[in-house]
N, C-alpha and C. Protein backbone atom coordinates (compact mmCIF):
# COMPACT_ATOMS: atom_id res chain seq x y z
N UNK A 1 -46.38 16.90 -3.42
CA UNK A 1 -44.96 16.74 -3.14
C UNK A 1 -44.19 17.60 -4.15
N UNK A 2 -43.24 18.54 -3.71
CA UNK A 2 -42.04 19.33 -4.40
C UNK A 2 -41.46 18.24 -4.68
N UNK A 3 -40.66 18.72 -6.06
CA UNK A 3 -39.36 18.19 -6.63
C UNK A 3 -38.63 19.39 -6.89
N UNK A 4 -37.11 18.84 -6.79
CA UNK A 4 -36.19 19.29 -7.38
C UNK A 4 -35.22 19.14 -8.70
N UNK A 5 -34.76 19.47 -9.23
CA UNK A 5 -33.63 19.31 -10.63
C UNK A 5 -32.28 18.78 -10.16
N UNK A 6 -31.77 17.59 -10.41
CA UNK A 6 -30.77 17.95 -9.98
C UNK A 6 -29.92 17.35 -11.48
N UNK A 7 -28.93 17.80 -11.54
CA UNK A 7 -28.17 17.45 -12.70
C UNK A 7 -26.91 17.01 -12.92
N UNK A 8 -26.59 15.51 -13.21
CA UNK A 8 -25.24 14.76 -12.86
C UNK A 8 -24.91 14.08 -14.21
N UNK A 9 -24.18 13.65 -14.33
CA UNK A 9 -23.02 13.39 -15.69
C UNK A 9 -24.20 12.24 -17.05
N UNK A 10 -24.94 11.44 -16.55
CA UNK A 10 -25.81 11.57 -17.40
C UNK A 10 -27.19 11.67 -17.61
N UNK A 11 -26.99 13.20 -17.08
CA UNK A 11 -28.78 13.64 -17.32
C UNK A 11 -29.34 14.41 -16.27
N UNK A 12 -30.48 14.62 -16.38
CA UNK A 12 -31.08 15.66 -14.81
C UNK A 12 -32.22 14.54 -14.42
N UNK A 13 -32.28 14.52 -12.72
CA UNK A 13 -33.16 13.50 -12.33
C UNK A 13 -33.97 14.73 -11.25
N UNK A 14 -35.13 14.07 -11.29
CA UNK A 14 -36.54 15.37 -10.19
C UNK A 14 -36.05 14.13 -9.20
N UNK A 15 -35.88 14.80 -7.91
CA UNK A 15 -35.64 14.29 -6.56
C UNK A 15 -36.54 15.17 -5.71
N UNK A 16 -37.38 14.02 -4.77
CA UNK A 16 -38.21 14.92 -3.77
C UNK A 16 -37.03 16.56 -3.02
N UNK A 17 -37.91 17.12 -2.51
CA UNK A 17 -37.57 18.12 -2.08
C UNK A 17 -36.64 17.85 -0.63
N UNK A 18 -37.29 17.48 -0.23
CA UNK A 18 -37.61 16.53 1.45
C UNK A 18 -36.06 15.39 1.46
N UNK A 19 -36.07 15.21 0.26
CA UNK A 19 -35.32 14.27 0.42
C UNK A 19 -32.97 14.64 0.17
N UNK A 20 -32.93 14.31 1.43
CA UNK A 20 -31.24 14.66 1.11
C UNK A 20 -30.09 13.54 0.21
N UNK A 21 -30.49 12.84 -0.24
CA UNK A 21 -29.38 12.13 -1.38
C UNK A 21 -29.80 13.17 -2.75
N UNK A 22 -28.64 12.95 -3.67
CA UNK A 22 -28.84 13.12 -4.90
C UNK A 22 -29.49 12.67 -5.69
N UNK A 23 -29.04 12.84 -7.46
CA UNK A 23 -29.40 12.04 -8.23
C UNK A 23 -29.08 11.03 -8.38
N UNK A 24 -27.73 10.78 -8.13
CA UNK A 24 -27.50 9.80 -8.58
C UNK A 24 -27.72 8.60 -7.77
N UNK A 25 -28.08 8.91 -6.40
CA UNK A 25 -28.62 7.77 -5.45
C UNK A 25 -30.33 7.94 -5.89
N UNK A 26 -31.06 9.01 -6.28
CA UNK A 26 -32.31 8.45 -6.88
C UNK A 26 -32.29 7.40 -8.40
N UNK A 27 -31.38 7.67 -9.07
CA UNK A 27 -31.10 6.74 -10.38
C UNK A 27 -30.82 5.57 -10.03
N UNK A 28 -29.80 5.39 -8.65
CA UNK A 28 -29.68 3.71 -8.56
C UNK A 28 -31.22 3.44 -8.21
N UNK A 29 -31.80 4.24 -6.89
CA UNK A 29 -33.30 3.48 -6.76
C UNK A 29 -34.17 2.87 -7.67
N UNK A 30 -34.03 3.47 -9.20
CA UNK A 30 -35.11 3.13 -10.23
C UNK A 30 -34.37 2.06 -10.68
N UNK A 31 -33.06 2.20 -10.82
CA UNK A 31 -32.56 1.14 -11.38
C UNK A 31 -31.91 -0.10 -10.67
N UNK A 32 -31.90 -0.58 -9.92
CA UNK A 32 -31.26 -1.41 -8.70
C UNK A 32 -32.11 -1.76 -7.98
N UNK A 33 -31.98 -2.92 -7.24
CA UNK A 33 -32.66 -3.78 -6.46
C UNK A 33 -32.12 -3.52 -5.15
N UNK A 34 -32.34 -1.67 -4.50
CA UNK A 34 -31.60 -1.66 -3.22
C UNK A 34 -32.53 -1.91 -2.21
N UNK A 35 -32.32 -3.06 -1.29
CA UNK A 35 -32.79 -3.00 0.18
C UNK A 35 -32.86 -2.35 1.21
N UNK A 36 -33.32 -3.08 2.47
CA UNK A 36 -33.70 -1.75 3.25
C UNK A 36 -32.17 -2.14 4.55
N UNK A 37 -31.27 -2.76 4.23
CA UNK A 37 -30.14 -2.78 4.72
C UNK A 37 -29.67 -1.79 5.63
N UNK A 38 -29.16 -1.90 6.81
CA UNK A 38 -28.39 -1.26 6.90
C UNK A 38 -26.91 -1.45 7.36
N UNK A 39 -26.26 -0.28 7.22
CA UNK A 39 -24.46 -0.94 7.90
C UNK A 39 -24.37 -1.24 9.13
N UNK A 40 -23.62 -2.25 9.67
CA UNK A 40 -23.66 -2.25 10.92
C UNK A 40 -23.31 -1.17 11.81
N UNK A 41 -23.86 -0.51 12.79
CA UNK A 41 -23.45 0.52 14.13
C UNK A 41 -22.37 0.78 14.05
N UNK A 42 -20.79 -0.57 14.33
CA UNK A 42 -19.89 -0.03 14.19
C UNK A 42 -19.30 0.77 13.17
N UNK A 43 -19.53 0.31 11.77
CA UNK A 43 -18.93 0.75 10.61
C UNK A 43 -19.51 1.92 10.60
N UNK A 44 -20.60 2.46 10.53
CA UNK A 44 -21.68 3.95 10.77
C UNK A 44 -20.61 4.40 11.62
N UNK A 45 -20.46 4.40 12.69
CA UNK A 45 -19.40 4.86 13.75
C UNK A 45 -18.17 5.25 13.13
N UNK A 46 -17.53 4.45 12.68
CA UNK A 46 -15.93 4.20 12.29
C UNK A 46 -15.97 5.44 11.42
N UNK A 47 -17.05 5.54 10.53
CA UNK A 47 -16.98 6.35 9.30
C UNK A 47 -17.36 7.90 9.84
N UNK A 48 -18.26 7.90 10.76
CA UNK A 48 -18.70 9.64 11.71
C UNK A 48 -17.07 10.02 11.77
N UNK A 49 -16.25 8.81 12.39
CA UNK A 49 -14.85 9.51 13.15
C UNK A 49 -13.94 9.87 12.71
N UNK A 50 -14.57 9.29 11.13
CA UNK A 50 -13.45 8.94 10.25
C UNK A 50 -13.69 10.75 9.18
N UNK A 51 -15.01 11.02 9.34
CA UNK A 51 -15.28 12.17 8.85
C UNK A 51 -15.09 13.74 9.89
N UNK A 52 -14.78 13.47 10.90
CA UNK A 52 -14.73 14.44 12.08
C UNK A 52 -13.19 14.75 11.90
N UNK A 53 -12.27 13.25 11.47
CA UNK A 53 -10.94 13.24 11.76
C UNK A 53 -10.26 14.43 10.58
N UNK A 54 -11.22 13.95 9.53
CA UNK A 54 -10.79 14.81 8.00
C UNK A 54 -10.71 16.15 8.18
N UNK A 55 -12.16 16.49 8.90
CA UNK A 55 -12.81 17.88 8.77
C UNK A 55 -11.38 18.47 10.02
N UNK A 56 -10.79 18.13 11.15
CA UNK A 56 -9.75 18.23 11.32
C UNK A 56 -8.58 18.48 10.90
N UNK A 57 -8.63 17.78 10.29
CA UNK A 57 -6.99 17.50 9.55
C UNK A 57 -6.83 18.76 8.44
N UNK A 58 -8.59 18.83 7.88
CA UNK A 58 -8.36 19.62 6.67
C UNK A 58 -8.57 21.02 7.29
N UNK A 59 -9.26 21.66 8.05
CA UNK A 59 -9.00 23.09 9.21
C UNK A 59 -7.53 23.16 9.46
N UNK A 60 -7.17 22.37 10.11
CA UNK A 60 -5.46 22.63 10.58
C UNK A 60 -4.34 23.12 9.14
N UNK A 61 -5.36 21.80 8.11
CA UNK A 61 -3.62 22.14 6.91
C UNK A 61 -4.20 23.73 6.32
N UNK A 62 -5.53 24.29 6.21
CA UNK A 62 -5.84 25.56 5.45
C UNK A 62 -5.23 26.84 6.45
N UNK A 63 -5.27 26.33 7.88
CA UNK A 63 -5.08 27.64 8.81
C UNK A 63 -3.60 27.21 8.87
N UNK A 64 -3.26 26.36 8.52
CA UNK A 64 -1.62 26.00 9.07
C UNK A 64 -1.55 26.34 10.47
N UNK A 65 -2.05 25.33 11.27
CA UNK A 65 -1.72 25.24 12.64
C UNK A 65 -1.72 23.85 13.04
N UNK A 66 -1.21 23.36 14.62
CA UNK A 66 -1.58 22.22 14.76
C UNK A 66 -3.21 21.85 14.38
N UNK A 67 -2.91 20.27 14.94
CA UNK A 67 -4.47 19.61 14.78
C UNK A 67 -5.32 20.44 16.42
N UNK A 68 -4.31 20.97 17.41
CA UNK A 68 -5.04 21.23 18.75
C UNK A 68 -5.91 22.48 18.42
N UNK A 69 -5.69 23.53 17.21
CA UNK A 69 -6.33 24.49 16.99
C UNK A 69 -7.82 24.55 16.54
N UNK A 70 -8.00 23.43 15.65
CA UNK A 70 -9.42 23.20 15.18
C UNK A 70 -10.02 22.29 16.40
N UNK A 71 -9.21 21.18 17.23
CA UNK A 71 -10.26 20.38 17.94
C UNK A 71 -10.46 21.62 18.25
N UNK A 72 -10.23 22.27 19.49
CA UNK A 72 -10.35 23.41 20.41
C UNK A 72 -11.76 24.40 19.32
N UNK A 73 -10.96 24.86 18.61
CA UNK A 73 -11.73 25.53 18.06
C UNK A 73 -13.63 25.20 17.37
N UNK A 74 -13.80 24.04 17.13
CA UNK A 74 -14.46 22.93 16.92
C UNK A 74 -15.19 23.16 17.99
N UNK A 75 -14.81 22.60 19.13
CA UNK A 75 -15.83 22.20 20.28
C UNK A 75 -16.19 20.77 20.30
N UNK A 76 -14.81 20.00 19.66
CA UNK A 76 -14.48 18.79 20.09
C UNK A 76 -14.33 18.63 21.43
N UNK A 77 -13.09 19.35 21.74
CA UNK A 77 -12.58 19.11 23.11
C UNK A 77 -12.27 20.55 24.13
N UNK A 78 -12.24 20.46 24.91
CA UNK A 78 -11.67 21.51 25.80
C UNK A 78 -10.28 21.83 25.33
N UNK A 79 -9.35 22.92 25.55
CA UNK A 79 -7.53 22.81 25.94
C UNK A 79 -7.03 21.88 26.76
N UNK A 80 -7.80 21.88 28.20
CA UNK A 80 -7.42 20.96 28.71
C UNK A 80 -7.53 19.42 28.57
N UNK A 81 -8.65 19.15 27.95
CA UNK A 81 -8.70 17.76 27.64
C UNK A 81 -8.17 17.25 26.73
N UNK A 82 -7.38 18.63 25.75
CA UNK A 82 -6.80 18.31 24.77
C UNK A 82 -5.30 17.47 24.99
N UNK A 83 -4.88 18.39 25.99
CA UNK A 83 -3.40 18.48 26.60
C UNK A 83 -3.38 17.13 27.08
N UNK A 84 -4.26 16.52 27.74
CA UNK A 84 -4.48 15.55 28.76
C UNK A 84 -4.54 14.32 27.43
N UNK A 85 -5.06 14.32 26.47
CA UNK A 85 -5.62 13.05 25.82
C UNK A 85 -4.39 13.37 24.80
N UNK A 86 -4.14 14.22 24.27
CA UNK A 86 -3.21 14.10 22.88
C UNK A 86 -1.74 14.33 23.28
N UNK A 87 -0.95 13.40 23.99
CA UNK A 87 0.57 13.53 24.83
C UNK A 87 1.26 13.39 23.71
N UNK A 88 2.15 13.82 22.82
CA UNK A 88 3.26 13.50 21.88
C UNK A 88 4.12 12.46 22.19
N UNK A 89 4.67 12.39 22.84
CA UNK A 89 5.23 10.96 23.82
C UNK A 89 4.60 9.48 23.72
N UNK A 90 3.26 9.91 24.05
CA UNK A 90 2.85 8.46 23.44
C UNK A 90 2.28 7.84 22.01
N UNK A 91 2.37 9.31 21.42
CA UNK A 91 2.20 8.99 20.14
C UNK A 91 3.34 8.64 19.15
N UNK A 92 4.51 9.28 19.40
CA UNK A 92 5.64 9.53 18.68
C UNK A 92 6.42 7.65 19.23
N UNK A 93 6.48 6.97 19.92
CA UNK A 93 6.83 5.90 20.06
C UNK A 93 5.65 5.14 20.66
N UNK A 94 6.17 3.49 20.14
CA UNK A 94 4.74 2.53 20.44
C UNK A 94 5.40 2.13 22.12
N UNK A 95 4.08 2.25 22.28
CA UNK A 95 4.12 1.34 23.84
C UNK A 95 4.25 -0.06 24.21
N UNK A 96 5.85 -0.67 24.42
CA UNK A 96 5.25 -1.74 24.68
C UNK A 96 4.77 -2.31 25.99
N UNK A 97 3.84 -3.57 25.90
CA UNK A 97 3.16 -3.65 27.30
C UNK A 97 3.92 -4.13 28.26
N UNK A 98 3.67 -4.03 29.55
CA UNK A 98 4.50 -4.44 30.70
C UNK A 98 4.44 -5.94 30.88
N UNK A 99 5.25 -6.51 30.66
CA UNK A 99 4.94 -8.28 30.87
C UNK A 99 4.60 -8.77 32.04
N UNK A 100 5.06 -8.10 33.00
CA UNK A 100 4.64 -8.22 34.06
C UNK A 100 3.45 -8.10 34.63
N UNK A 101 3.04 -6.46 34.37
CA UNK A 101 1.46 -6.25 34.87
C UNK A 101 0.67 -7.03 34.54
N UNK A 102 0.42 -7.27 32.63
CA UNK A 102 -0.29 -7.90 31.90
C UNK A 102 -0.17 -9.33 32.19
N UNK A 103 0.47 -9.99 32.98
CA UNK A 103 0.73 -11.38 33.21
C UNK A 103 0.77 -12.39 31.83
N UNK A 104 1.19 -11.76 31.55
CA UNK A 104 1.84 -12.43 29.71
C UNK A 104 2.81 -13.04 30.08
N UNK A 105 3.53 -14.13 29.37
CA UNK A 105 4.82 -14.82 29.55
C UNK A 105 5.02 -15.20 27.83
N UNK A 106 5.54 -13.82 27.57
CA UNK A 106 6.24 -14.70 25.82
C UNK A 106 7.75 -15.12 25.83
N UNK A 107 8.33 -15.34 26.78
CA UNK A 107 9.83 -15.73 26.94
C UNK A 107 10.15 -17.53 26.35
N UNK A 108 8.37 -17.70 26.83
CA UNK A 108 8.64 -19.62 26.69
C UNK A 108 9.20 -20.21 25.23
């Protein structure tokens, strides 16, 4: 098995080759009682979208363009699906629901 060097604020730790965390997630291993846990699906999820949203946000503010330039550009979305899913209108004011359709009655 290869190792690597890697070197963080106190000290250099050999990390398999093979392996993608750092040092400092090999230092908790020696030192910590980590399990074989994992996060739940959703939160794993929340956090992918939550990292797709950044990598977004942060393309648009370096090129200074909208956010429609990087989805597009990305290969998030089509133009058109862009146009279709991201309406300014419904973002720029909240929707409220139809009391009617929804068969809600908050008048009582």
């Amino acid at each position: 098995m290869t190792f690597r060097t890697e070197k963080y604020m106190i000290g250099e730790m050999e990390v398999s080759e093979g392996i993608y965390h750092g040092s400092q997630t090999a230092h908790s291993f020696l030192n910590f009682d980590i399990g074989i846990e994992k996060i739940p699906q959703e939160l794993g999820l929340a956090f992918r979208l939550l990292k797709k949203t950044a990598r977004i946000a942060k393309k648009a503010l370096v090129e200074g363009t909208t956010l429609k330039g990087p989805v597009v550009t990305l290969g998030l979305l089509s133009t058109e699906e862009f146009n279709r899913i991201a309406v300014p209108a419904r973002m720029t004011s909240p929707q409220k629901p139809d009391i009617e359709k929804s068969g809600r009655n908050d008048k009582t």
